[in-house]
N, C-alpha and C. Protein backbone atom coordinates (compact mmCIF):
# COMPACT_ATOMS: atom_id res chain seq x y z
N UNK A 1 118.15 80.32 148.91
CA UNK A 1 119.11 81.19 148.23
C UNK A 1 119.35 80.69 146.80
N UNK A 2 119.33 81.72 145.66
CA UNK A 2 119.27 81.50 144.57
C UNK A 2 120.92 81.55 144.51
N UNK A 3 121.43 80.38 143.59
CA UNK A 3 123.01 80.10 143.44
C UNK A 3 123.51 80.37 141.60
N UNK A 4 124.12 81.38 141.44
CA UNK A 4 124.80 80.65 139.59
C UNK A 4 125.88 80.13 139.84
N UNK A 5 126.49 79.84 138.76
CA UNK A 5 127.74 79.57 138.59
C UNK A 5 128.14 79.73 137.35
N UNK A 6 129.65 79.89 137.37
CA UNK A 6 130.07 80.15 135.54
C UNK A 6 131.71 80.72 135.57
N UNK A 7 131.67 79.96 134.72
CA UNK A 7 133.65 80.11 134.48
C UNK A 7 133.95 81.91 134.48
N UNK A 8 134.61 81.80 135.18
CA UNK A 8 135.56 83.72 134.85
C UNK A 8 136.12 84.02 133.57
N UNK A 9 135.29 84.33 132.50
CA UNK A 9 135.55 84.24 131.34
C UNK A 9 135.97 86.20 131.05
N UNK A 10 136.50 86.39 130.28
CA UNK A 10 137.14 87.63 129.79
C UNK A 10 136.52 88.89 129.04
N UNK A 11 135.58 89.78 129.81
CA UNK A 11 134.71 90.68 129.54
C UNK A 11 133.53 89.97 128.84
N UNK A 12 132.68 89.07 129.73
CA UNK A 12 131.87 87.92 129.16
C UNK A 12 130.80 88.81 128.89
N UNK A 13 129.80 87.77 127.94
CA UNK A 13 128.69 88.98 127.26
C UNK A 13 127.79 89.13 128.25
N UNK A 14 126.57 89.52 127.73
CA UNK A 14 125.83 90.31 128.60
C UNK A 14 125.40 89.46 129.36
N UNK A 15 124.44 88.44 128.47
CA UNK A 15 123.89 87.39 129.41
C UNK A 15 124.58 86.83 130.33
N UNK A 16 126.01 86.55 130.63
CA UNK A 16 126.76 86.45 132.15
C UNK A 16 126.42 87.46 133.17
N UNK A 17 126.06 88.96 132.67
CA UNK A 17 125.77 89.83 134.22
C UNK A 17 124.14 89.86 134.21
N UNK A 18 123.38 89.59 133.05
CA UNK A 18 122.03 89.36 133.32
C UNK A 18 121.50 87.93 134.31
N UNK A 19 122.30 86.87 134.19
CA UNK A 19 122.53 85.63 135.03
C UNK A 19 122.65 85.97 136.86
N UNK A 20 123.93 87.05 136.58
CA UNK A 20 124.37 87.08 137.60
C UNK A 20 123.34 88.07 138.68
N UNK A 21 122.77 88.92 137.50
CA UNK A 21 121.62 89.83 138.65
C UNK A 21 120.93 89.44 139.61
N UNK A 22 120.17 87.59 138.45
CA UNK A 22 118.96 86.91 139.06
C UNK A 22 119.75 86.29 140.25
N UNK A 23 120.77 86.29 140.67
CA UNK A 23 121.20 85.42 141.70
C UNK A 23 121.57 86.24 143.46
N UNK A 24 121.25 85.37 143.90
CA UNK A 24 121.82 85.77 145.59
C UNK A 24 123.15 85.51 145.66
N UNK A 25 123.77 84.81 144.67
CA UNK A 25 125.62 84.41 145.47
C UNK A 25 125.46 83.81 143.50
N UNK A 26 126.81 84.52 143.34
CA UNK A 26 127.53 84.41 142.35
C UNK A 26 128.64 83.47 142.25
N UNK A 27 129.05 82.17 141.95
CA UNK A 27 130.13 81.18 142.42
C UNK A 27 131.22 81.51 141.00
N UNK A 28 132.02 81.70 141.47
CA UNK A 28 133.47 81.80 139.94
C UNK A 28 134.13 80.66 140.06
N UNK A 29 133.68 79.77 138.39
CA UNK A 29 134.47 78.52 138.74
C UNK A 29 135.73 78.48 138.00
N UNK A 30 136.34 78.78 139.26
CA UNK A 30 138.22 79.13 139.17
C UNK A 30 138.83 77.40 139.23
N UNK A 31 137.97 76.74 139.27
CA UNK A 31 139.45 75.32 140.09
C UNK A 31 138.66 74.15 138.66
N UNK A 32 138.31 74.44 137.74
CA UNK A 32 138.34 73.78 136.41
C UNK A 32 139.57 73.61 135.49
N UNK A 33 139.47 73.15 134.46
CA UNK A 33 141.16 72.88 133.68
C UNK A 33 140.07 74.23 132.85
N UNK A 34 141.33 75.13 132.34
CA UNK A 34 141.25 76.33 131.45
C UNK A 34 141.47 75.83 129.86
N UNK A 35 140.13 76.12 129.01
CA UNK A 35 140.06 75.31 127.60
C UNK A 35 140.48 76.90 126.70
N UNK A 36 141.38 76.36 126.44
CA UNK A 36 142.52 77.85 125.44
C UNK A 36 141.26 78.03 124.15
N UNK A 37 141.50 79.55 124.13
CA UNK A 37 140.82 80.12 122.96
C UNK A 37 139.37 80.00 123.02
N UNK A 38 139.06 79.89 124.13
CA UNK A 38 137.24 79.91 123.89
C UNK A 38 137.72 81.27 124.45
N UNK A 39 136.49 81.19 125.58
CA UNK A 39 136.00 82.90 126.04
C UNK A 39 136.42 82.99 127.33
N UNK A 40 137.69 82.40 127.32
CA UNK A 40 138.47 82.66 129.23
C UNK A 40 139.64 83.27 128.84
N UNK A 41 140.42 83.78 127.39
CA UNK A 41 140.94 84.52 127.30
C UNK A 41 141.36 85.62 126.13
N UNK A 42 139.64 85.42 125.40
CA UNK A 42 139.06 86.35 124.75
C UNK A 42 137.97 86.65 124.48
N UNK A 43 137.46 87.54 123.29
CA UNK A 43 136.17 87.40 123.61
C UNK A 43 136.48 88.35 121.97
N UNK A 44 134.67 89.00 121.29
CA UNK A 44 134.81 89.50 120.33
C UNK A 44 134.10 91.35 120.55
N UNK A 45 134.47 91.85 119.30
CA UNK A 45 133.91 93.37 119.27
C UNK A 45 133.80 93.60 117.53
N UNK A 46 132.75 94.57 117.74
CA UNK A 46 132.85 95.01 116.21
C UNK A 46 133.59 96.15 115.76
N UNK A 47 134.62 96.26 115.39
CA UNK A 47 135.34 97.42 115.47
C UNK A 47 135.06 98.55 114.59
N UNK A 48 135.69 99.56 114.02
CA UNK A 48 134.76 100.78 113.56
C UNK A 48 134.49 100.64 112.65
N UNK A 49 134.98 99.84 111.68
CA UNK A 49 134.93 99.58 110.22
C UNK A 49 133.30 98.49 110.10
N UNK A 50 132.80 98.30 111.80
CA UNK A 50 131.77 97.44 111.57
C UNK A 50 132.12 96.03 111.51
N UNK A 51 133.13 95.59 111.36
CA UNK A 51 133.84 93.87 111.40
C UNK A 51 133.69 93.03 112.88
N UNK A 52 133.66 92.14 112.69
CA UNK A 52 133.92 91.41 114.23
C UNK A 52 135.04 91.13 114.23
N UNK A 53 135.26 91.25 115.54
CA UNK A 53 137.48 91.31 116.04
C UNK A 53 137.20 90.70 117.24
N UNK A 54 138.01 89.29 117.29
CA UNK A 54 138.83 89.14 118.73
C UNK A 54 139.97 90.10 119.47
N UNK A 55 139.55 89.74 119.95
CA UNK A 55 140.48 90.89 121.23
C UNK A 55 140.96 89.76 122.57
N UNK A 56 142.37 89.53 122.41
CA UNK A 56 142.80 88.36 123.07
C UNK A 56 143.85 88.59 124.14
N UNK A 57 143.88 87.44 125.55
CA UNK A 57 144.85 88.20 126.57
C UNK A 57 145.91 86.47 126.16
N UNK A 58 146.57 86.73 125.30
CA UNK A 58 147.94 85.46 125.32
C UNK A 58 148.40 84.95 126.41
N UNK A 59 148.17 83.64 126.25
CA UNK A 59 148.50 83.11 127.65
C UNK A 59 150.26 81.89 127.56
N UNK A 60 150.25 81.61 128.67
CA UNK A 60 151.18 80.66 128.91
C UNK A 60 151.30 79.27 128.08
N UNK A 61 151.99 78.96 127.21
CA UNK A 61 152.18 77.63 126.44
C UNK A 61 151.54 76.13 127.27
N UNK A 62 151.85 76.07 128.34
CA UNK A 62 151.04 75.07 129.18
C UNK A 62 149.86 75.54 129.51
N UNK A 63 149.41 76.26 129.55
CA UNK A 63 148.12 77.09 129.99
C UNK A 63 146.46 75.69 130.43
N UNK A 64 146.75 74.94 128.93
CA UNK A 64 146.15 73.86 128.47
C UNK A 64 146.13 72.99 129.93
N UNK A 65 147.17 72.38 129.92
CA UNK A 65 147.03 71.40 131.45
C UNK A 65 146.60 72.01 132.90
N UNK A 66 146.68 73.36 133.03
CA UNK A 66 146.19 73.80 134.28
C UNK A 66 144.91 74.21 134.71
N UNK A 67 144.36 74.38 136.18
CA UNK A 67 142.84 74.81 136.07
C UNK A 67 143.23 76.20 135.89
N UNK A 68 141.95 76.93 135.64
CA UNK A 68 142.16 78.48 135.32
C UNK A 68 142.16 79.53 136.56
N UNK A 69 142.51 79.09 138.04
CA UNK A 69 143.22 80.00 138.55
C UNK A 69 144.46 80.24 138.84
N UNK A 70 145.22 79.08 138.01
CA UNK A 70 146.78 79.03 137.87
C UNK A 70 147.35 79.83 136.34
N UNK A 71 146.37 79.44 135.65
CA UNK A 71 146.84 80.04 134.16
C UNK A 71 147.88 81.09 134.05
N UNK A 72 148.73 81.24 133.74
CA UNK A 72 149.99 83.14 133.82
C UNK A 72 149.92 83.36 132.31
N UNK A 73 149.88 84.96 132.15
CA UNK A 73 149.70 85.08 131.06
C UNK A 73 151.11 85.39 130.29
N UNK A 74 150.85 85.31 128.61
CA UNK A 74 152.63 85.38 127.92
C UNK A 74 153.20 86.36 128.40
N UNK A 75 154.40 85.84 128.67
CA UNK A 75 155.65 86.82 128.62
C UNK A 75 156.65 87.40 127.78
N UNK A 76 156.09 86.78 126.61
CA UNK A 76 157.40 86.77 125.50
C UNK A 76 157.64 87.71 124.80
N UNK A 77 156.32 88.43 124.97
CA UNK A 77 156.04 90.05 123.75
C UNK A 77 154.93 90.79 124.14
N UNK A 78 155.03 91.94 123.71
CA UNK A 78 154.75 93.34 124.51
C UNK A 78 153.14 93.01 123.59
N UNK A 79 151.95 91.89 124.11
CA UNK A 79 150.74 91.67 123.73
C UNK A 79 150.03 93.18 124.64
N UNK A 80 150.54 93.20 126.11
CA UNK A 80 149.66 94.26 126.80
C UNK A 80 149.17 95.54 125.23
N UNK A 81 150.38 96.42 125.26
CA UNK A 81 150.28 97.88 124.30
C UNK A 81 149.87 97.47 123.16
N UNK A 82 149.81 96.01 122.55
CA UNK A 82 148.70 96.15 121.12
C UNK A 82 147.55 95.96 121.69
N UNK A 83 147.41 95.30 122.65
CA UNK A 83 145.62 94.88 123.05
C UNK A 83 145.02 96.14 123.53
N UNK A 84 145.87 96.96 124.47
CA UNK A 84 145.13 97.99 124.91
C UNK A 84 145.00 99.56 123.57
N UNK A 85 145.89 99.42 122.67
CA UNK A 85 146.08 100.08 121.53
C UNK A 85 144.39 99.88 120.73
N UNK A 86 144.45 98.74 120.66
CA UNK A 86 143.52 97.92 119.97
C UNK A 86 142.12 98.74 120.17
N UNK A 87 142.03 98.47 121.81
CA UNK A 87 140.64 98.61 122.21
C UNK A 87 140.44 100.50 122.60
N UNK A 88 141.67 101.17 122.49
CA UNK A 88 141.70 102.43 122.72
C UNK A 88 141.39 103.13 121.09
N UNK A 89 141.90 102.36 119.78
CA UNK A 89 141.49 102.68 118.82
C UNK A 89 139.98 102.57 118.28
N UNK A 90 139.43 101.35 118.81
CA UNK A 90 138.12 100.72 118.24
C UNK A 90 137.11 100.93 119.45
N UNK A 91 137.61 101.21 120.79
CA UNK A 91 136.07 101.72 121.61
C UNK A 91 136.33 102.90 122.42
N UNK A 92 137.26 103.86 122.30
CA UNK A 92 137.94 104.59 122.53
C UNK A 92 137.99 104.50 123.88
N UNK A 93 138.49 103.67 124.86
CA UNK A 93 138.69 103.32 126.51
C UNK A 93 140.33 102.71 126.34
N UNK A 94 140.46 103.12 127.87
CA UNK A 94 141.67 102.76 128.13
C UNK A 94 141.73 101.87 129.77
N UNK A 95 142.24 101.00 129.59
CA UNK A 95 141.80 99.97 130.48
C UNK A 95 143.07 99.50 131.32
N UNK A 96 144.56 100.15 131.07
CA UNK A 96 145.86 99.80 131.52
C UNK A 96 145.51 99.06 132.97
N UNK A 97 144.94 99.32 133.99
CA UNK A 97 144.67 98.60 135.02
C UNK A 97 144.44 97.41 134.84
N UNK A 98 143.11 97.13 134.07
CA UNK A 98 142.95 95.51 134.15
C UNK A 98 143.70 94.80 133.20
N UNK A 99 144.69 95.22 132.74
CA UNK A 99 145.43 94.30 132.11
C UNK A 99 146.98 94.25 132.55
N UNK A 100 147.41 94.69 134.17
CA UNK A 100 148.31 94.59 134.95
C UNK A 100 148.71 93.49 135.03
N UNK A 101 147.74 92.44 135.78
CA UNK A 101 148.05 91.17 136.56
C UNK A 101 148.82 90.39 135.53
N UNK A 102 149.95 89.45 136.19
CA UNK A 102 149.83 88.44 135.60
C UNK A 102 149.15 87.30 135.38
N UNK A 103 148.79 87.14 136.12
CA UNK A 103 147.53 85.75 136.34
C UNK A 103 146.34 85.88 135.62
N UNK A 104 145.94 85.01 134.81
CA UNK A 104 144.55 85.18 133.64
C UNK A 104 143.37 85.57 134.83
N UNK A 105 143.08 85.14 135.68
CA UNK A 105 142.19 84.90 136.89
C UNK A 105 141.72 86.21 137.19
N UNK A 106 142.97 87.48 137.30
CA UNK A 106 143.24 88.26 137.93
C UNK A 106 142.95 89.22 136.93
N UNK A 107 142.98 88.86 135.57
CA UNK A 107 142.59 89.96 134.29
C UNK A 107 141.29 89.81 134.70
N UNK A 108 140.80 88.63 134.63
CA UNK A 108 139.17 88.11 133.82
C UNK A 108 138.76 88.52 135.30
N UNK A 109 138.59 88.87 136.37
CA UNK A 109 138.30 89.13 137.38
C UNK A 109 138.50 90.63 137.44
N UNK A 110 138.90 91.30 137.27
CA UNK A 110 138.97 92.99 137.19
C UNK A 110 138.04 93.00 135.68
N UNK A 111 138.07 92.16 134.86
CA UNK A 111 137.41 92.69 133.43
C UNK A 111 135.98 92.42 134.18
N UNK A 112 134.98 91.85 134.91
CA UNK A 112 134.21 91.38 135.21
C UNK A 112 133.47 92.27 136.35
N UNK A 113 134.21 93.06 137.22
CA UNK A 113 134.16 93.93 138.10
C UNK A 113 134.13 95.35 137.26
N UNK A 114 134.57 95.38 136.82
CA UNK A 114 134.56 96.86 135.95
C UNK A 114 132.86 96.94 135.15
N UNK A 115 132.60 95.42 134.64
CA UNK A 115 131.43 95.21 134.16
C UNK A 115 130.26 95.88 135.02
N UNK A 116 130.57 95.03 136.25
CA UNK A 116 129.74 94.98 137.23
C UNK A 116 129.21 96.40 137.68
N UNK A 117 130.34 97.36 137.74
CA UNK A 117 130.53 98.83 138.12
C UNK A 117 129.67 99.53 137.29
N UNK A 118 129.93 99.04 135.84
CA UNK A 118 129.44 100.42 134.92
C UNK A 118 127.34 99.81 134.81
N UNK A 119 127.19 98.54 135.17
CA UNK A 119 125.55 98.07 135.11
C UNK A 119 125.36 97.99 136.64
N UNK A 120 126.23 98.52 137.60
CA UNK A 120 125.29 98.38 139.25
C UNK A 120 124.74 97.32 139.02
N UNK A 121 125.59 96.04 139.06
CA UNK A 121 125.39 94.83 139.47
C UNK A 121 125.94 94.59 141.27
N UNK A 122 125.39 94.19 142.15
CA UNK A 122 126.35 94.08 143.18
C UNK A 122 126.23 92.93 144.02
N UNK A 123 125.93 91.49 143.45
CA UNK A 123 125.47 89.97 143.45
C UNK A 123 126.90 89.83 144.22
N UNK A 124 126.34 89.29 145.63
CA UNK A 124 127.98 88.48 145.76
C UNK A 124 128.65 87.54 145.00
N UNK A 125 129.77 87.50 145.67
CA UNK A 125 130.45 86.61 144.44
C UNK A 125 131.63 85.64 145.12
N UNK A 126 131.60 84.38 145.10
CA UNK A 126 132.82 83.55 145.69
C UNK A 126 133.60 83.08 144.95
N UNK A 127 134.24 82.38 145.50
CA UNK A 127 135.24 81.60 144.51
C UNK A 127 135.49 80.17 144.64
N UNK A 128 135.30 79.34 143.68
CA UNK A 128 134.70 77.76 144.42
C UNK A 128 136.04 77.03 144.73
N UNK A 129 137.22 77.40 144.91
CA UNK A 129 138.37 76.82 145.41
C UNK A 129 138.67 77.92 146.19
N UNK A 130 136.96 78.48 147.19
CA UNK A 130 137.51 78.63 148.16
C UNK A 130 137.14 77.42 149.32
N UNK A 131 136.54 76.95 148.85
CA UNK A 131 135.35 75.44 148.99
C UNK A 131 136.13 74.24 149.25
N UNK A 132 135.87 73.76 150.43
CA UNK A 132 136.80 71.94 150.61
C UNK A 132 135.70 71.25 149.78
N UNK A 133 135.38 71.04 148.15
CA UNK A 133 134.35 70.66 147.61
C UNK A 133 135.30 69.85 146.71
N UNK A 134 134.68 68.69 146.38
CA UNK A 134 135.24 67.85 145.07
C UNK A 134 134.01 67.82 144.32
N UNK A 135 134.44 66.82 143.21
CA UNK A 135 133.87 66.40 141.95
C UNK A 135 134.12 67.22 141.08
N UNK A 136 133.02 66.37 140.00
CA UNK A 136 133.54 66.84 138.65
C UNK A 136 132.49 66.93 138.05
N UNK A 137 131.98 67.83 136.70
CA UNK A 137 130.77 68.07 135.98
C UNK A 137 129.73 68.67 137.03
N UNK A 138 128.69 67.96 136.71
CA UNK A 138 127.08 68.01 137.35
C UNK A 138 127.96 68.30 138.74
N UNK A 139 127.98 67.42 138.87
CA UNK A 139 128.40 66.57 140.91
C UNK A 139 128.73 67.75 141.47
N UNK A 140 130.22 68.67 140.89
CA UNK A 140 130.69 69.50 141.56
C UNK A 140 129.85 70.93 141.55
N UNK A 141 128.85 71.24 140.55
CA UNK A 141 128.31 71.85 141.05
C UNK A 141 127.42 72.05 141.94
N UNK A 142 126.69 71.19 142.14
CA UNK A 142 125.70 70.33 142.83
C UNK A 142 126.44 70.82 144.23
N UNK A 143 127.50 69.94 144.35
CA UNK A 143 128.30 70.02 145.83
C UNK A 143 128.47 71.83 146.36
N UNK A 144 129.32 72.59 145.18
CA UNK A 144 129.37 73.81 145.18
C UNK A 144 127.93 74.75 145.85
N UNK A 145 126.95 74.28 145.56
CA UNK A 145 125.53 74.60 145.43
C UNK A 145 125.14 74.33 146.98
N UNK A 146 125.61 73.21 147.87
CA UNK A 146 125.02 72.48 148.82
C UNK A 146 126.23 73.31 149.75
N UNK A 147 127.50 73.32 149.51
CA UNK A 147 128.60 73.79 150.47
C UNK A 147 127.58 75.28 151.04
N UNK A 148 127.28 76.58 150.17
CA UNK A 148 127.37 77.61 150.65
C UNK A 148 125.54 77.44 150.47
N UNK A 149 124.65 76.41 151.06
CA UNK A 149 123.38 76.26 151.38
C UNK A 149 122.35 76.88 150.29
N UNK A 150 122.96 76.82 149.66
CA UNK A 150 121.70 76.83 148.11
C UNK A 150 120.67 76.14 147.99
N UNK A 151 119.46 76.85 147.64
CA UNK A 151 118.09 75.66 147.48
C UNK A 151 117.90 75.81 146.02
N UNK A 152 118.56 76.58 145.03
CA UNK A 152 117.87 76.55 143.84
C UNK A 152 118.89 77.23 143.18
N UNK A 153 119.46 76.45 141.71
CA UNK A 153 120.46 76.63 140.92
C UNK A 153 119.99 77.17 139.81
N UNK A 154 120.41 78.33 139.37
CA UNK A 154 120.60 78.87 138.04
C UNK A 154 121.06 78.75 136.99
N UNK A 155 120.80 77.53 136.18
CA UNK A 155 122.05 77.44 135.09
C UNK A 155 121.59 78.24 133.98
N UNK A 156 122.74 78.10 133.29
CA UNK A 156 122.90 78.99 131.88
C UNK A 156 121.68 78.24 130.89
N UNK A 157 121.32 78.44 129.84
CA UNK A 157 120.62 77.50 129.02
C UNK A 157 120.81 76.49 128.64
N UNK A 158 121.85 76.30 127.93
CA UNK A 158 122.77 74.99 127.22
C UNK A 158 122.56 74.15 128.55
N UNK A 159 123.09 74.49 129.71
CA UNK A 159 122.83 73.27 130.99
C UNK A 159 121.58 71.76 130.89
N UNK A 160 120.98 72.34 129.68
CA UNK A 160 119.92 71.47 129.18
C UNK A 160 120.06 70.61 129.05
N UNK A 161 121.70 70.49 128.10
CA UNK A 161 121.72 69.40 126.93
C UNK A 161 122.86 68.75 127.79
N UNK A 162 123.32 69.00 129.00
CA UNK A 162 124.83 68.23 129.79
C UNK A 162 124.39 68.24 131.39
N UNK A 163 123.70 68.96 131.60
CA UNK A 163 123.20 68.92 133.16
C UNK A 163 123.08 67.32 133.39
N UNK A 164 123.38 66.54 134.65
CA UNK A 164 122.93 65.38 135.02
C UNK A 164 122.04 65.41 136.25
N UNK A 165 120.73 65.72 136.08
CA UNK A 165 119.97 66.10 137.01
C UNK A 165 119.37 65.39 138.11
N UNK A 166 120.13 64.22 138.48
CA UNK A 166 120.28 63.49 139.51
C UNK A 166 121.22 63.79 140.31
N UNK A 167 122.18 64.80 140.12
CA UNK A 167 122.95 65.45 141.15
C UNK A 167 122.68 65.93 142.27
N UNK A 168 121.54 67.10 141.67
CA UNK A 168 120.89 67.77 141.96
C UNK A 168 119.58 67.79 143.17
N UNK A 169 119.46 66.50 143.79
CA UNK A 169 118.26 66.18 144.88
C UNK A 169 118.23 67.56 145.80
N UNK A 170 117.01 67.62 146.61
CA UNK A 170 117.17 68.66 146.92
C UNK A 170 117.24 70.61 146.75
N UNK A 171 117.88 70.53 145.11
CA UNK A 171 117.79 71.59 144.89
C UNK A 171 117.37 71.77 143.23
N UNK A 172 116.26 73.10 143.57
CA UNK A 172 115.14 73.35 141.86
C UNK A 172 116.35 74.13 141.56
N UNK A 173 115.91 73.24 140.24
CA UNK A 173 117.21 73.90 139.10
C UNK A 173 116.38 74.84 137.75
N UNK A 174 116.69 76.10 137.43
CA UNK A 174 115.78 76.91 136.50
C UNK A 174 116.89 77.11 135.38
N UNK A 175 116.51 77.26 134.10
CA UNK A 175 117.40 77.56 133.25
C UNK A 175 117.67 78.98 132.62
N UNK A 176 118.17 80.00 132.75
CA UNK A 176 117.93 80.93 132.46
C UNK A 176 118.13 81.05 130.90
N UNK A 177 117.26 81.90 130.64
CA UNK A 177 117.33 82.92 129.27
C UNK A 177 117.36 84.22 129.10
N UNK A 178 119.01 84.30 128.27
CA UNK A 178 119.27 85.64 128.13
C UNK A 178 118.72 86.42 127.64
N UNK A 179 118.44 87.77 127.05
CA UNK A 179 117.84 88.44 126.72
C UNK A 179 118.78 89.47 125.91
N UNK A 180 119.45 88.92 125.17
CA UNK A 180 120.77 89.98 124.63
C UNK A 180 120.63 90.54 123.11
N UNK A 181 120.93 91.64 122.57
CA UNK A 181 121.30 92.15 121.39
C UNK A 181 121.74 91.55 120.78
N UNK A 182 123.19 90.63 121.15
CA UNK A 182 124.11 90.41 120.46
C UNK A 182 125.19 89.66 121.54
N UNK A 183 126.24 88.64 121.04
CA UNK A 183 126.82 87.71 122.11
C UNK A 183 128.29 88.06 121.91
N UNK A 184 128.66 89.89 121.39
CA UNK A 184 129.48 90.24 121.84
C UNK A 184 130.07 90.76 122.81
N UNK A 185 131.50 90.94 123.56
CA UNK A 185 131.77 91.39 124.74
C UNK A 185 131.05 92.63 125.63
N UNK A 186 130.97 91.56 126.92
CA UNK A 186 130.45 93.12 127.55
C UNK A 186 130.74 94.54 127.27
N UNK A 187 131.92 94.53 127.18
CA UNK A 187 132.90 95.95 127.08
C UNK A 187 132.24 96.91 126.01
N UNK A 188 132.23 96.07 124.73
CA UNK A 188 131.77 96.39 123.56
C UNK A 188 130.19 97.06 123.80
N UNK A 189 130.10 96.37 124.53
CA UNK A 189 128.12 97.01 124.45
C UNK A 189 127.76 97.84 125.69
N UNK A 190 128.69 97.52 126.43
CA UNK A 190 128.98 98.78 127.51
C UNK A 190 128.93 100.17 126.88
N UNK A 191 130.47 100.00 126.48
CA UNK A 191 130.44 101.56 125.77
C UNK A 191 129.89 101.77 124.59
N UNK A 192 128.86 101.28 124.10
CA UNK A 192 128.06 101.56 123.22
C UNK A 192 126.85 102.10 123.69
N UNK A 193 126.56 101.24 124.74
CA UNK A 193 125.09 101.13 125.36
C UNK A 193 124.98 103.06 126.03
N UNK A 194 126.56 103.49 126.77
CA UNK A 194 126.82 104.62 127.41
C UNK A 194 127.06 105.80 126.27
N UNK A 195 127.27 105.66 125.24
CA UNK A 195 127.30 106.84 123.99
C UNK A 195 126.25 107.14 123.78
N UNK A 196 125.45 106.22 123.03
CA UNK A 196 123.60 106.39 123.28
C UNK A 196 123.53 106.82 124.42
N UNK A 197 123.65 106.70 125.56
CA UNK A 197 123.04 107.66 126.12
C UNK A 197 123.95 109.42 126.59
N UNK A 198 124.60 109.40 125.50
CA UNK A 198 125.33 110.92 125.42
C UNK A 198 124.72 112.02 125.12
């Protein structure tokens, strides 16, 4: 069984559902510490004017010390109606559902499924704290990989330059390469990709 893995990042680009095709079991690594301002609770678009724009889900002031299936997102100001304003002005969609939850987990997990929906992706998918699995780095994926009987790991590319491939006994590890336009948000090239074909 072919295994990926990869953080639940926030309408991630393409190459996350091109990853996820090549795989038999999709692992979401929910039980990591959540690193603010990368791509777990934003991501970018080019908006009409042609510019690149973040498009961001504000999170909790501690956000930093927790793993990212605890993360809650801000409460302090009405971020929902500019973000969804935002993306209703610049890709003309309206998305009020996935931006219900409070829990970051629970956005980036409906943003990811919606993905999945509009490219008929339908790769299972777990969640690795659903796993009595420890470690950390390499190790825990490795372990992650061995819990739900994986013979062969999919990593992302970069896995090149941090992989510790003595973890790994037992199981062929391949590196994938994306094949993308561009390493902006799914969303963005979704509904682009679906106008072309209007």
């Amino acid at each position: 069984m072919k295994v990926t893995i990869h953080q639940p990042e926030h309408f991630p680009y393409m190459g996350f559902f091109q990853k996820m095709s090549e795989a038999d079991l999709f692992i979401v690594l929910d039980n990591v510490k959540f690193r603010k301002n990368y791509f777990q609770n934003r991501n970018k678009l080019l908006n009409k004017s042609g510019d690149e724009e973040w498009f961001t889900v504000p999170v909790e002031k501690k956000a930093s010390s927790k793993i990212i299936r605890d993360v809650l997102t801000n409460t302090n100001y009405d971020w929902r109606r500019k973000l969804l304003t935002k993306l209703r002005q610049n890709l003309g969609v309206c998305l009020e559902e996935i931006y219900q939850p409070d829990k970051l987990i629970d956005i980036n997990m409906k943003s990811i499924e919606w993905c999945r929906k509009q490219m008929n992706i339908n790769t299972p998918m777990a969640f690795a704290s659903d796993f009595d699995v420890t470690g950390s780095k390499s190790q825990l994926l490795a372990n992650l990989i061995h819990a739900v009987g994986g013979k062969h790991y999919i990593s992302g590319p970069s896995g090149k330059d941090y992989l510790d491939m003595s973890c790994f006994k037992g199981i062929e590890v391949s590196f994938f390469q994306p094949k993308v336009k561009n390493y902006y948000s799914s969303l963005y090239n979704v509904v682009y990709d679906n106008k072309d074909e209007q």
